[in-house]
N, C-alpha and C. Protein backbone atom coordinates (compact mmCIF):
# COMPACT_ATOMS: atom_id res chain seq x y z
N UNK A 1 -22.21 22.01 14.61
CA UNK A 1 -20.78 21.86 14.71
C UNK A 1 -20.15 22.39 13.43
N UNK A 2 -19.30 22.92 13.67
CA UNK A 2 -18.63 23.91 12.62
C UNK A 2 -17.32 22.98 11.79
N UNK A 3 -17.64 22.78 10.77
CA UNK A 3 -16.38 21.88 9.98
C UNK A 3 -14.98 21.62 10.33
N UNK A 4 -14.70 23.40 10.45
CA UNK A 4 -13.19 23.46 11.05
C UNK A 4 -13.33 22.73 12.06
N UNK A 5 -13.29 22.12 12.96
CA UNK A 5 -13.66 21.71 14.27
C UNK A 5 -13.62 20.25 14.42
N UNK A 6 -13.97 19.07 12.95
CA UNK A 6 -13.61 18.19 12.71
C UNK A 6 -12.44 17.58 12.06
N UNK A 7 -11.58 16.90 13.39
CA UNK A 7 -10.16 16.22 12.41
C UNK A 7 -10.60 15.95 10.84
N UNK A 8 -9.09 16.33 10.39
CA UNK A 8 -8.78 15.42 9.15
C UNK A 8 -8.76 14.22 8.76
N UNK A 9 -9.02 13.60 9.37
CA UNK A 9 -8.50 12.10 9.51
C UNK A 9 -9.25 11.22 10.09
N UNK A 10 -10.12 10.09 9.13
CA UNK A 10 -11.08 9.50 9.45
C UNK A 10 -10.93 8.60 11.13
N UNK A 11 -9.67 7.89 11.28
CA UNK A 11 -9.50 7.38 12.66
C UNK A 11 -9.32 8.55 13.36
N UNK A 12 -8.82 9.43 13.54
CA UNK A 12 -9.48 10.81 14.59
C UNK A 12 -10.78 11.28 14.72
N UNK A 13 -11.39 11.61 13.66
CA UNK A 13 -13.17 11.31 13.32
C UNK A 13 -13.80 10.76 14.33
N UNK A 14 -13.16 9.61 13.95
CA UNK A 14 -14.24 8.36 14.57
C UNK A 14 -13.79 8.82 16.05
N UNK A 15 -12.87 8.58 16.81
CA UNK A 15 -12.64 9.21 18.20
C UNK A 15 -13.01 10.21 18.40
N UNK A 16 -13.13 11.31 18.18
CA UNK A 16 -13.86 12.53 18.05
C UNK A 16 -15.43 12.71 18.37
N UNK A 17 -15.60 11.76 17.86
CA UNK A 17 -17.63 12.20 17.16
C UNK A 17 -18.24 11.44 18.62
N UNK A 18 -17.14 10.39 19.30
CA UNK A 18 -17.75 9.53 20.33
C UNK A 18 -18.08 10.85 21.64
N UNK A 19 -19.33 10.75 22.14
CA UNK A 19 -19.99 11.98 22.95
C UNK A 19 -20.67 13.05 22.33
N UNK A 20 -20.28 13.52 20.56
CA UNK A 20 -21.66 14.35 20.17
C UNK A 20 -22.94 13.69 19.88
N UNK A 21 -23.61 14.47 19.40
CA UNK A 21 -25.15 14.33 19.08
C UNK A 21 -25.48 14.65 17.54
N UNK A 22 -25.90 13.75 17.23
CA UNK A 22 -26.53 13.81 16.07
C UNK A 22 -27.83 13.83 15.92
N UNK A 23 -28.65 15.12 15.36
CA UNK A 23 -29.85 15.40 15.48
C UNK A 23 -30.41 15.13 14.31
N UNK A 24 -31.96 14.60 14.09
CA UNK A 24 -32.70 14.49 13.10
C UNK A 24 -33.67 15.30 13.37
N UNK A 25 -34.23 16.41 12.44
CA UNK A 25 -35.37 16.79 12.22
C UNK A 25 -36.37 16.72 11.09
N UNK A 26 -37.06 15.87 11.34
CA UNK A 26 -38.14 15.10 10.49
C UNK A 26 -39.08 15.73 10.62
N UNK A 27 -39.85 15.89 9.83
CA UNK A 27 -41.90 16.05 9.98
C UNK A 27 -42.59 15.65 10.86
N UNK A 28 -42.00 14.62 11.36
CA UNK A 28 -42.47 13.57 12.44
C UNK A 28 -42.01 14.61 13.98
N UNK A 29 -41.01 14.87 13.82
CA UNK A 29 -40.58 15.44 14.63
C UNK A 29 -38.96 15.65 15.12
N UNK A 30 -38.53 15.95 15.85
CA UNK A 30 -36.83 15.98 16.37
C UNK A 30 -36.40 15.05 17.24
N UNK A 31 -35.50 13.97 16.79
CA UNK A 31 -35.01 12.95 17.84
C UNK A 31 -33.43 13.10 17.51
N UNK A 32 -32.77 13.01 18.85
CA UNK A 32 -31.25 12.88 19.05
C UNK A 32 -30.93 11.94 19.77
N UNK A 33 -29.85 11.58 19.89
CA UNK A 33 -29.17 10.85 20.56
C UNK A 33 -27.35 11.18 20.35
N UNK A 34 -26.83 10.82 21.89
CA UNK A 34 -25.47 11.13 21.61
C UNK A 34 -24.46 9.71 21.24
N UNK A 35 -23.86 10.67 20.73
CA UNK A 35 -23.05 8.96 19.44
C UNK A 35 -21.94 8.92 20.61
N UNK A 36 -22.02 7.20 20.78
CA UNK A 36 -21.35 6.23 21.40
C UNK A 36 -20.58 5.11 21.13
N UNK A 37 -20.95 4.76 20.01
CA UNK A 37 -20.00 4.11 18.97
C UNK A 37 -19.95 4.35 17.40
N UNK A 38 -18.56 3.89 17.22
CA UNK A 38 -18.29 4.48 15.76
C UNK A 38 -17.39 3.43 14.91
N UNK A 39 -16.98 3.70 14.22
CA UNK A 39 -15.82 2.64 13.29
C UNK A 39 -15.71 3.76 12.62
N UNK A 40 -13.94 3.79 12.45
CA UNK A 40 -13.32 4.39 11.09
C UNK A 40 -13.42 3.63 9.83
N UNK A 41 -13.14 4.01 8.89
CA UNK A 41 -12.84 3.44 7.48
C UNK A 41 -11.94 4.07 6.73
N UNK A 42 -10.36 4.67 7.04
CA UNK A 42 -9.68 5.13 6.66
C UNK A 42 -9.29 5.28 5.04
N UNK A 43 -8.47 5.79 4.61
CA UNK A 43 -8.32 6.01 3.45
C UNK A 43 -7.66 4.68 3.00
N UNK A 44 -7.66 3.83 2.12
CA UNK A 44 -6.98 2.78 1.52
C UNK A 44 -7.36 1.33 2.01
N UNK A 45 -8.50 1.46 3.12
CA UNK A 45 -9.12 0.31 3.79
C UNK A 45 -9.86 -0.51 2.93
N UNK A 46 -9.32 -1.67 3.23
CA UNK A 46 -10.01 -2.65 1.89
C UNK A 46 -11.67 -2.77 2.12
N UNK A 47 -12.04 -2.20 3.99
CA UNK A 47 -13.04 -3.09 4.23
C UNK A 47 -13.79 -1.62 3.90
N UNK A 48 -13.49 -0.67 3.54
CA UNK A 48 -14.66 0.54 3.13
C UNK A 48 -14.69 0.75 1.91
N UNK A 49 -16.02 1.42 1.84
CA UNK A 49 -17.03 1.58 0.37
C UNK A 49 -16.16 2.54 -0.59
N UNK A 50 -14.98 3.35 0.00
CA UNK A 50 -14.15 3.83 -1.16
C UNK A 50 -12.79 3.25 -1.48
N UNK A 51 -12.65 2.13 -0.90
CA UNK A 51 -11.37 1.56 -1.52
C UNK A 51 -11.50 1.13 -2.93
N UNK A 52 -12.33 1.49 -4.14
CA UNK A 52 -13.01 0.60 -5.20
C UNK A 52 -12.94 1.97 -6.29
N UNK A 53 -12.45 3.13 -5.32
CA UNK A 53 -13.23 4.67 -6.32
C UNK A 53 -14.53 4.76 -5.79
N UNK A 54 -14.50 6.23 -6.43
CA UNK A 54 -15.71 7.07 -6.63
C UNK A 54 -16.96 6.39 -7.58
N UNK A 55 -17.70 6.10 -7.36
CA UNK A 55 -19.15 5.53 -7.92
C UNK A 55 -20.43 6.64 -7.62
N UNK A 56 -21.04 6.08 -8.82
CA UNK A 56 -22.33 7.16 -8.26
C UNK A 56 -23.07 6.37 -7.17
N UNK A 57 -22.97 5.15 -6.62
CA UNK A 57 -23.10 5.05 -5.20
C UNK A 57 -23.06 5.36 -4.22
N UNK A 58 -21.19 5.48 -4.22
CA UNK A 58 -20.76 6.07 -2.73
C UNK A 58 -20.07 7.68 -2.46
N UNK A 59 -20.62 8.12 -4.25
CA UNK A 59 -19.81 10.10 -4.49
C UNK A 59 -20.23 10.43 -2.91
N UNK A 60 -20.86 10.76 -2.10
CA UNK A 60 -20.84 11.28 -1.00
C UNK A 60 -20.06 10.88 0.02
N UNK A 61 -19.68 9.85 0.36
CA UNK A 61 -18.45 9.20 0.91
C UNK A 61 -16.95 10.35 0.24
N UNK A 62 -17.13 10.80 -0.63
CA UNK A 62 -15.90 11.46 -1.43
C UNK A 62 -16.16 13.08 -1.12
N UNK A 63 -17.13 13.62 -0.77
CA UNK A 63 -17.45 14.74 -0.08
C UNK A 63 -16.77 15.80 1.08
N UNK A 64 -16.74 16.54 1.03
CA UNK A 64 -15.99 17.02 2.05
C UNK A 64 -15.78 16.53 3.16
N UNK A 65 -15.52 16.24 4.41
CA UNK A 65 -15.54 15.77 5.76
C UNK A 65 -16.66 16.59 6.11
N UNK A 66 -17.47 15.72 6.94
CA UNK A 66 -19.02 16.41 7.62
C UNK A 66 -20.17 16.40 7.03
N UNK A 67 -20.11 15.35 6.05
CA UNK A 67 -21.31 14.87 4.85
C UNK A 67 -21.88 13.35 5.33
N UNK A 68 -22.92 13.36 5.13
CA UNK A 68 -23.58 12.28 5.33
C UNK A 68 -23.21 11.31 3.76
N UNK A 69 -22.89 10.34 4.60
CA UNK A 69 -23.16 9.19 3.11
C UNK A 69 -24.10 7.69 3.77
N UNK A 70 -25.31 7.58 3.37
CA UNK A 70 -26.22 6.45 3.56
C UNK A 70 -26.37 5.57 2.57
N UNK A 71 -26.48 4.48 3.45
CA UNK A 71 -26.39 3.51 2.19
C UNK A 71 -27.21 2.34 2.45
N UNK A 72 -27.57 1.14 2.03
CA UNK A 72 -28.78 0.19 2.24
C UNK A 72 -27.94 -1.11 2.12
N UNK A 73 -28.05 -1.62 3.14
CA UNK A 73 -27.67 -3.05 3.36
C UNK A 73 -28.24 -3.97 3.32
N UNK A 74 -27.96 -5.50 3.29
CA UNK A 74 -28.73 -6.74 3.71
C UNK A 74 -30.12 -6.79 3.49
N UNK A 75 -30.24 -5.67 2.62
CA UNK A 75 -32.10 -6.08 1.55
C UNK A 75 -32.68 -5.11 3.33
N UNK A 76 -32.45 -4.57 4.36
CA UNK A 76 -33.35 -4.37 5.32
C UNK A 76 -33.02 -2.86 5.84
N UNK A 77 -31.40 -2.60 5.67
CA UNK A 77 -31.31 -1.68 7.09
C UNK A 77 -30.41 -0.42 6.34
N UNK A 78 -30.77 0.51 6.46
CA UNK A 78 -29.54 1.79 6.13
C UNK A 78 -28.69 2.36 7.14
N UNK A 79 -27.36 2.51 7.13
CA UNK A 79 -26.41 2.72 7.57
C UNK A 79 -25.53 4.20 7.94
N UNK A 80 -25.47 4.82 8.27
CA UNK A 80 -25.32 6.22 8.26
C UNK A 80 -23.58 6.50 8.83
N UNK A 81 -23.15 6.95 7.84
CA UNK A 81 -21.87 7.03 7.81
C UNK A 81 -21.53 9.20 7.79
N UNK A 82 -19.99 9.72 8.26
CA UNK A 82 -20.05 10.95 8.07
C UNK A 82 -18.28 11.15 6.97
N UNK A 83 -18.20 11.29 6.44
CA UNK A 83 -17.00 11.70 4.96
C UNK A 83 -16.30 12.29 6.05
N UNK A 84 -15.01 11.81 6.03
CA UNK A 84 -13.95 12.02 7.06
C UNK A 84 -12.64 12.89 6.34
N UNK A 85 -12.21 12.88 5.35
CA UNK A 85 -11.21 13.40 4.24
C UNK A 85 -11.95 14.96 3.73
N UNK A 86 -10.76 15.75 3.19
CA UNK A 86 -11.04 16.74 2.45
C UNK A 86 -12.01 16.31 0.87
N UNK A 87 -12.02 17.39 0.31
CA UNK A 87 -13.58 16.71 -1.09
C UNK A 87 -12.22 15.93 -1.94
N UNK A 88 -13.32 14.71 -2.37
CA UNK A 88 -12.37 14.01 -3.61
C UNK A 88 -11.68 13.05 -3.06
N UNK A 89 -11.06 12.94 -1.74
CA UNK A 89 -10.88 11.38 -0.42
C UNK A 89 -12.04 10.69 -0.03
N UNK A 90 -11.61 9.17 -0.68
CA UNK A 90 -12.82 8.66 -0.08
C UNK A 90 -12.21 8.23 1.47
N UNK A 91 -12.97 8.25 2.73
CA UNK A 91 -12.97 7.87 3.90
C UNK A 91 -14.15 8.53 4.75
N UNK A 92 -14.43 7.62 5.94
CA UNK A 92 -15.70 7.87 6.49
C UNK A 92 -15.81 7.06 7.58
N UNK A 93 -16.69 7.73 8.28
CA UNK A 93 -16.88 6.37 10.29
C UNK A 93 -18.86 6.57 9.57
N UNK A 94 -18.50 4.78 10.58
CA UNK A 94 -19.70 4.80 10.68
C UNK A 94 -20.33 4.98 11.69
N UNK A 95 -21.43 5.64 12.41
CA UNK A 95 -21.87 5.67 13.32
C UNK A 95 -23.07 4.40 13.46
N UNK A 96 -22.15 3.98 14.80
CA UNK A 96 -22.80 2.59 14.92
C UNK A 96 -23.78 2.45 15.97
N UNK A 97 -24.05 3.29 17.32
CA UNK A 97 -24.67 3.25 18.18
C UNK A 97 -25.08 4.93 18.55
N UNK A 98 -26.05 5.13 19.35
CA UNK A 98 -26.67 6.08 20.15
C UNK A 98 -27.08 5.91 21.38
N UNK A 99 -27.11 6.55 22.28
CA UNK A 99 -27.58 7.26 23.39
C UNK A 99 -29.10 7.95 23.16
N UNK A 100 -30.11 8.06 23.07
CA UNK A 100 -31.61 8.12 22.70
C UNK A 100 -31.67 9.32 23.97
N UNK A 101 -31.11 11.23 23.40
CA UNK A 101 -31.92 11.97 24.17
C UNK A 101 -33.04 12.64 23.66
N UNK A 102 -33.46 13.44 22.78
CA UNK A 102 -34.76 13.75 22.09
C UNK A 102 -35.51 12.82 21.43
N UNK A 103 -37.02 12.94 21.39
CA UNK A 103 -37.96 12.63 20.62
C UNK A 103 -37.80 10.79 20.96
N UNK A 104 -37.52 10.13 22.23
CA UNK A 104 -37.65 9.08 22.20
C UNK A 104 -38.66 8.20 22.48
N UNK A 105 -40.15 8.84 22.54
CA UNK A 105 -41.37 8.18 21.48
C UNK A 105 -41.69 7.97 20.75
N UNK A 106 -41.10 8.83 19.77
CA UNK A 106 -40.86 8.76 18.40
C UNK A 106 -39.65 7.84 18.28
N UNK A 107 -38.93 7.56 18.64
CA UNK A 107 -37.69 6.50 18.23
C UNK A 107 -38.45 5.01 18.44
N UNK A 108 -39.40 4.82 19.92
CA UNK A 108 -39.47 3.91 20.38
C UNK A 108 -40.56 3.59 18.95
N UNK A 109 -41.56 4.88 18.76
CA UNK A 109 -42.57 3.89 17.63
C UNK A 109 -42.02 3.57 16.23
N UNK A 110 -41.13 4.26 15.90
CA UNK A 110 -40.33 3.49 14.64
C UNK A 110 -39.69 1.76 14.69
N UNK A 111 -39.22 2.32 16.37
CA UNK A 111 -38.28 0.73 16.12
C UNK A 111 -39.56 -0.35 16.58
N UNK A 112 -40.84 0.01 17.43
CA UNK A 112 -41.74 -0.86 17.89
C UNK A 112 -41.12 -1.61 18.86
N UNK A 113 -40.11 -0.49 19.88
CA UNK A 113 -39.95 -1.15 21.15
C UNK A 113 -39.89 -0.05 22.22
N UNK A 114 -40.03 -0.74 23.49
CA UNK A 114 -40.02 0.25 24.22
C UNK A 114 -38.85 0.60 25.11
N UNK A 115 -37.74 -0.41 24.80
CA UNK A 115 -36.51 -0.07 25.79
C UNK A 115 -35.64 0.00 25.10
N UNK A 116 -35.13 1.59 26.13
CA UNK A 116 -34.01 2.27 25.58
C UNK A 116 -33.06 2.08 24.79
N UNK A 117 -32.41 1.42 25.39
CA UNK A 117 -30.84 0.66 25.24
C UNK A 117 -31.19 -0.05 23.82
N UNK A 118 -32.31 -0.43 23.07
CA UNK A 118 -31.92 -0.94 22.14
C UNK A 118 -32.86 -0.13 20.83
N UNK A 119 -32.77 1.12 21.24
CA UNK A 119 -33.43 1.92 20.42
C UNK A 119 -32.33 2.21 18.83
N UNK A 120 -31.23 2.57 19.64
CA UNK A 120 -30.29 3.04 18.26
C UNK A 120 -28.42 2.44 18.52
N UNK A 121 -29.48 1.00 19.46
CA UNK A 121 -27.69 -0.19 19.43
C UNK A 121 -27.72 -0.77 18.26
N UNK A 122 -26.65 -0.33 17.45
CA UNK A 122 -26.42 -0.81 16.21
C UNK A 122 -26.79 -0.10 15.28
N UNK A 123 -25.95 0.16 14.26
CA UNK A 123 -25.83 0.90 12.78
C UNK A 123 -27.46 1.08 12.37
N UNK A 124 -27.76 -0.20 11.74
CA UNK A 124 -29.55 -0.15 11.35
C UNK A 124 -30.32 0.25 12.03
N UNK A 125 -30.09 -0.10 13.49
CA UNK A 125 -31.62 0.21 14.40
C UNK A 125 -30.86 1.86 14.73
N UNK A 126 -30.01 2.48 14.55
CA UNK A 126 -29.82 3.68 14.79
C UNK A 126 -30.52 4.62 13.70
N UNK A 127 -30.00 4.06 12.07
CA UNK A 127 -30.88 4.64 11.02
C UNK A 127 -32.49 4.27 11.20
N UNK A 128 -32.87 3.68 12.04
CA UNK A 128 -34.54 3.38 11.95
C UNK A 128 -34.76 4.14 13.25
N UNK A 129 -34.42 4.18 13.72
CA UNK A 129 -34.69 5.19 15.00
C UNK A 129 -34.82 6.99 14.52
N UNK A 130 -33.94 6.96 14.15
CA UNK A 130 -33.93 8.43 13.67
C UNK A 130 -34.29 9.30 12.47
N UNK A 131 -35.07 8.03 11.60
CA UNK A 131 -35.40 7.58 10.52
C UNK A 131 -34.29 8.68 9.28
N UNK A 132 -33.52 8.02 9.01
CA UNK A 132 -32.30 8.20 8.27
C UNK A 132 -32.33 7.10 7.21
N UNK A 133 -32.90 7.37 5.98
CA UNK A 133 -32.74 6.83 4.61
C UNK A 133 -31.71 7.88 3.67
N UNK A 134 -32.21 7.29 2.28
CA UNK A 134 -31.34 7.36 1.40
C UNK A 134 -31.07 8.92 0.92
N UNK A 135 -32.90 9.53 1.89
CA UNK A 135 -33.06 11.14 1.12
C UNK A 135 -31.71 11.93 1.97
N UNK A 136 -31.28 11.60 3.02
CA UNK A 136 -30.11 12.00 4.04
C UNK A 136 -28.56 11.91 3.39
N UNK A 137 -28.66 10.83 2.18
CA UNK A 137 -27.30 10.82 1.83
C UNK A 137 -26.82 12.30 0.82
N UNK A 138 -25.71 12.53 1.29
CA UNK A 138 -24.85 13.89 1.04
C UNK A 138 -25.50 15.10 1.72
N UNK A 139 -26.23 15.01 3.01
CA UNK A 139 -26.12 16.26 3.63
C UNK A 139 -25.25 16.53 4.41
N UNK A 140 -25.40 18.06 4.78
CA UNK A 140 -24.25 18.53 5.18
C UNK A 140 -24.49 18.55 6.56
N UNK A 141 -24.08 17.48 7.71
CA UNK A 141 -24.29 17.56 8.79
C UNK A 141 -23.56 18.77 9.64
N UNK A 142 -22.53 19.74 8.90
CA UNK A 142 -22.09 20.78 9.48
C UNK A 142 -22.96 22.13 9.27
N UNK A 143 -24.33 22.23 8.93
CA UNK A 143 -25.21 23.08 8.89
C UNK A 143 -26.41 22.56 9.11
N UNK A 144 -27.28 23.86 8.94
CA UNK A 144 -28.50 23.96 9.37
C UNK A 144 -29.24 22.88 8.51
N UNK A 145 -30.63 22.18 8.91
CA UNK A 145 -30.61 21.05 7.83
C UNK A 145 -31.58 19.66 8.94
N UNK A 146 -31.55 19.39 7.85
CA UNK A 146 -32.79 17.79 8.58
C UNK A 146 -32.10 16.79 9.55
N UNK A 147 -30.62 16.85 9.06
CA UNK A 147 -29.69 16.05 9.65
C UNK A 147 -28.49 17.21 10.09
N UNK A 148 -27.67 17.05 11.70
CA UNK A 148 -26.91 17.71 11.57
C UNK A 148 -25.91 16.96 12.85
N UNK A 149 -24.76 17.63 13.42
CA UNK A 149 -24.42 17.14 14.23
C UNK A 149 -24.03 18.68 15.03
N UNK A 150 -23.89 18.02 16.61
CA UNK A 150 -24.24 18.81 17.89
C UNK A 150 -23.38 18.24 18.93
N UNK A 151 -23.27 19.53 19.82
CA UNK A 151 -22.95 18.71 20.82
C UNK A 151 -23.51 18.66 22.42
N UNK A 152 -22.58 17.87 23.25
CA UNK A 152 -23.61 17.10 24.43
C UNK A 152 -23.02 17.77 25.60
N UNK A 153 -23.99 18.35 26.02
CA UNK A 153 -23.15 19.29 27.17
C UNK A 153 -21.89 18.42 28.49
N UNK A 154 -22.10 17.58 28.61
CA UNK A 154 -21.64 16.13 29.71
C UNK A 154 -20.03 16.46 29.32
N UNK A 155 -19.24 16.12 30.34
CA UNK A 155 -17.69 16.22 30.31
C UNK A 155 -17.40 15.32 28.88
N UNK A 156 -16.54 15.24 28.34
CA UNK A 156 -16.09 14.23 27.20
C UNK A 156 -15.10 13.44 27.92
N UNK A 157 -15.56 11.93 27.57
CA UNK A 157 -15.39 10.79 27.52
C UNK A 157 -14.08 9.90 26.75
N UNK A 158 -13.20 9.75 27.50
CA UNK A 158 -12.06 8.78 26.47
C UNK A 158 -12.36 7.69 26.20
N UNK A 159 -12.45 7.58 24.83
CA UNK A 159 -13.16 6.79 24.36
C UNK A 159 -12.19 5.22 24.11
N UNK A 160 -12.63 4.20 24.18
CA UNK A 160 -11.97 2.87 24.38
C UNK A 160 -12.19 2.14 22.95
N UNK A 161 -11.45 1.45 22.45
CA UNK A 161 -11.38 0.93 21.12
C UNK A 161 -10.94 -0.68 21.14
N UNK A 162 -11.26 -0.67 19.86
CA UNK A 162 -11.18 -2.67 19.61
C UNK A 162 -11.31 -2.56 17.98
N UNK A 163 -11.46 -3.91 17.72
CA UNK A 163 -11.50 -4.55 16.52
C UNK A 163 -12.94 -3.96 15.48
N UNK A 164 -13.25 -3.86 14.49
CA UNK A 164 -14.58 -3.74 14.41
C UNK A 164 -15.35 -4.70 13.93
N UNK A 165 -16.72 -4.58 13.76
CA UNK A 165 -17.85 -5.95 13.97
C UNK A 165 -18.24 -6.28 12.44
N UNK A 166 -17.99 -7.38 12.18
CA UNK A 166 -18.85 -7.71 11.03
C UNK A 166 -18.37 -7.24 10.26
N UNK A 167 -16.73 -7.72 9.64
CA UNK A 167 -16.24 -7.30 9.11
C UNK A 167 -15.19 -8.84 8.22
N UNK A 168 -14.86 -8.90 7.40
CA UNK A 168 -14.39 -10.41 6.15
C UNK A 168 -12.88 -9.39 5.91
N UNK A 169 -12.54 -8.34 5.93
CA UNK A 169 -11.20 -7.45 4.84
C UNK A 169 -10.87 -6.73 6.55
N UNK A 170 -9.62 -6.73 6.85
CA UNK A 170 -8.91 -5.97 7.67
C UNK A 170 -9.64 -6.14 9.00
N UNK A 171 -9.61 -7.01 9.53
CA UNK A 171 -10.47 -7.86 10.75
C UNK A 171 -9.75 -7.16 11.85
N UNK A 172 -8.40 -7.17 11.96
CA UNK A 172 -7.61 -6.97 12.97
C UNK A 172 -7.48 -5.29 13.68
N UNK A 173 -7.77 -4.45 12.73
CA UNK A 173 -7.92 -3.18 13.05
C UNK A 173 -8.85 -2.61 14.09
N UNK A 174 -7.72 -1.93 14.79
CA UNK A 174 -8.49 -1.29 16.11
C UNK A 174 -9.25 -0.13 15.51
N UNK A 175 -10.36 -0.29 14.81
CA UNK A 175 -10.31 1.07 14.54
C UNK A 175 -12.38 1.56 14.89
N UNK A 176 -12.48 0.66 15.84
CA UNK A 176 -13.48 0.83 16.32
C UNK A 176 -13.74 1.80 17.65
N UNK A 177 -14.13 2.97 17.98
CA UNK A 177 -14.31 3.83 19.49
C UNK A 177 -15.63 3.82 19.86
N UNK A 178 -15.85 3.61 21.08
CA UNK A 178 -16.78 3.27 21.89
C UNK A 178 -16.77 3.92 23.32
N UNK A 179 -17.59 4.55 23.83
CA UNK A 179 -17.92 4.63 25.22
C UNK A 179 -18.04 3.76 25.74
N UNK A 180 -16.74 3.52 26.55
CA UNK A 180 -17.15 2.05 27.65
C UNK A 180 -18.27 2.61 28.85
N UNK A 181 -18.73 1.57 29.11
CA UNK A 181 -19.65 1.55 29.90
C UNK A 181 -21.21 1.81 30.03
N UNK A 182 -21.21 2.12 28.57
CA UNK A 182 -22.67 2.45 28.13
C UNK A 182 -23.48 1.38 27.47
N UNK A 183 -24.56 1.20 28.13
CA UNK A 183 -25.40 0.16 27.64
C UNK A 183 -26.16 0.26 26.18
N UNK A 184 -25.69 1.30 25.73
CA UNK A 184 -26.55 1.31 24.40
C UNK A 184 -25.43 1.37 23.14
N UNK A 185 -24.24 0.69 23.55
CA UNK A 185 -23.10 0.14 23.05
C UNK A 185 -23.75 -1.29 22.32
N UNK A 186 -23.23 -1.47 20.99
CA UNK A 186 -23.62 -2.66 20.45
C UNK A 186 -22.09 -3.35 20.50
N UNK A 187 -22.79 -4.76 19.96
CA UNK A 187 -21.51 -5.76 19.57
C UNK A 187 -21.52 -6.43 20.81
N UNK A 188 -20.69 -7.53 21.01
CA UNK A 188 -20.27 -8.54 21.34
C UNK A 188 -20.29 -8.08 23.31
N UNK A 189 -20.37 -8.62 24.37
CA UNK A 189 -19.71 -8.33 25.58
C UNK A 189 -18.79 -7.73 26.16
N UNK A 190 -17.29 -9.22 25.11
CA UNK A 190 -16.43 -8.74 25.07
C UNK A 190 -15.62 -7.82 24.59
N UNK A 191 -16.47 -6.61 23.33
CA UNK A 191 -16.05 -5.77 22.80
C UNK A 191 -16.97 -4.63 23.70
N UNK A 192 -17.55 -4.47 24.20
CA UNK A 192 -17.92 -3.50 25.29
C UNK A 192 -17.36 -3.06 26.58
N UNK A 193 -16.91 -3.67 26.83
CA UNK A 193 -16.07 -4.01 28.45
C UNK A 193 -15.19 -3.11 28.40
């Protein structure tokens, strides 16, 4: 996917990206899946990693739009986010769920399960599925590369939104997009529906 091609604007982003594919090519081998849920983190959002500045933490978050920024949570799980702003804005979506179309033997033996639907539901089990660590943060998912993003031949999908999950700062914001009706949608019931 060609840069030009991605909004400016991290809540357009995040609506946007719902129906491509994000490909990993590992040693292990090539697994995709098409992204089905997302969360924005707009510019000035208390509840994202650049409302604080630029850190040598989250400099890739500050990256052009179409950069990977990964990061490690809760002592267990890494998180895979894409820089939504021109270079030097911090903003970014996170990609929170997948659709599991390539290499999903390889997804299933990372996560040590065998059904689908909960191969890459949810932020962490999406980075362990596709095995996406820390060596992934600041690539350029708009080129050629270990990590990239693609797209899914299938009509595009209007994507349905809500609140986002697991969140203490700006609770109320719709700024979550999701494919309704897809079972490999994480979160709550009532945020799937």
């Amino acid at each position: 996917m060609r840069r030009l091609e991605l909004p400016d604007d991290a809540v357009e982003l995040a609506r946007f990206l719902i129906g491509k594919v994000l490909v990993r090519d590992h040693r292990s081998g090539r697994t995709s899946g098409r992204i089905v849920e997302t969360e924005a983190y707009p510019v000035g959002d208390a509840a994202g990693h650049a409302f604080i500045g630029m850190t040598s933490a989250n400099q890739s978050l500050f990256l052009a739009k179409g950069h990977a920024y990964v990061y490690f949570i809760y002592g267990s799980s890494y998180m895979c986010n894409v820089a939504a702003e021109p270079r030097g804005v911090g903003a970014g979506v996170l990609l929170r769920a997948l659709e599991p179309l390539e290499g999903i033997s390889l997804m299933q033996r990372r996560r040590g399960t065998r059904r689908l639907t909960e191969l890459a539901k949810g932020p962490g089990r999406l980075a362990s599925a596709m095995a996406i660590d820390r060596r992934c943060d600041g690539m350029d998912l708009c080129a050629a590369g270990a990590l990239w993003l693609g797209r899914d031949e299938r009509p595009r999908v209007r994507p349905s939104r809500s609140v986002r999950i697991g969140l203490t700062k700006e609770v109320g914001r719709l700024l979550r997009f999701y494919e309704r009706g897809s079972s490999c949608v994480s979160g709550p019931r009532r945020l799937r529906g």
